[in-house]
Protein backbone atom coordinates (compact mmCIF):
# COMPACT_ATOMS: atom_id res chain seq x y z
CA UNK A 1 88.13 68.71 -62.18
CA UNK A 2 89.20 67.28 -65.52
CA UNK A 3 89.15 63.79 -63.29
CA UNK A 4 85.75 64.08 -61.87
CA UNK A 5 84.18 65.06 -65.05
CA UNK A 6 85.50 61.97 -67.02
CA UNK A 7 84.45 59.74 -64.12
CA UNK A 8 80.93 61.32 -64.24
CA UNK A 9 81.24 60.45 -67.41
CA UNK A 10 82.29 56.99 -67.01
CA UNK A 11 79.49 56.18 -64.71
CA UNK A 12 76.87 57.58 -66.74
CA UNK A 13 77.97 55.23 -69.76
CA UNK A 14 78.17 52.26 -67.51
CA UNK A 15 74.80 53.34 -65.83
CA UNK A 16 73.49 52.96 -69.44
CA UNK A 17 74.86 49.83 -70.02
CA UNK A 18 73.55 48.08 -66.46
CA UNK A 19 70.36 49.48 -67.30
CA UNK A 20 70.19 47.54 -70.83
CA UNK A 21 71.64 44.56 -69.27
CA UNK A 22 68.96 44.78 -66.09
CA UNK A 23 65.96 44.96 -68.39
CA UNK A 24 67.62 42.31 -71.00
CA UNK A 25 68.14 39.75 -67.97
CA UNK A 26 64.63 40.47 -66.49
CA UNK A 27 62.88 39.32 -69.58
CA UNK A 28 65.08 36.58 -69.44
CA UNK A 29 64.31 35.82 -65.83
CA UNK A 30 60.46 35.88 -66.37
CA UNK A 31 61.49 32.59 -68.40
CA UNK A 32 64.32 31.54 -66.41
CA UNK A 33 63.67 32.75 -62.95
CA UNK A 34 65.88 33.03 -59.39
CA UNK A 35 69.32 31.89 -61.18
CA UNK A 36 69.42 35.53 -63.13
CA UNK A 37 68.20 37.41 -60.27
CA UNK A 38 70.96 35.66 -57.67
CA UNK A 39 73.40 36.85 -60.95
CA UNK A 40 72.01 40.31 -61.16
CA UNK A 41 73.10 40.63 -57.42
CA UNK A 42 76.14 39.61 -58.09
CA UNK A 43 77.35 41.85 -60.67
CA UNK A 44 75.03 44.98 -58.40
CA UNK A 45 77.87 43.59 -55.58
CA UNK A 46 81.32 44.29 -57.79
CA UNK A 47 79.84 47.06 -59.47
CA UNK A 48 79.46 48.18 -55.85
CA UNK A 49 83.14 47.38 -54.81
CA UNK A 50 84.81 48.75 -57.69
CA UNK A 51 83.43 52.60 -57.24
CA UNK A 52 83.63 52.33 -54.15
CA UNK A 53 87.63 51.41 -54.11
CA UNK A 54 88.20 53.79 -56.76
């Protein structure tokens, strides 16, 4: 329980965090455009991989 509640946790604080760097890199990408978006993917990918291996 303890477990589950500080992963919750966890993902809720890195939610945060993707959600500031999302809207940081899509200004950026309205300047600079398909490079961030192909980068964005990337990091949606391991994001991805990691909870789901953990």
């Amino acid at each position: 329980m303890i477990k589950m509640s500080c992963i919750e946790f966890l993902c809720m604080d890195v939610l945060q965090m993707m959600l500031q760097l999302l809207f940081f890199r899509f200004m950026i990408s309205r300047q600079q455009n398909c490079q961030h978006v192909e980068q964005i993917q990337g990091v949606r990918m391991s994001i991805v991989i990691i909870f789901g291996s953990s």
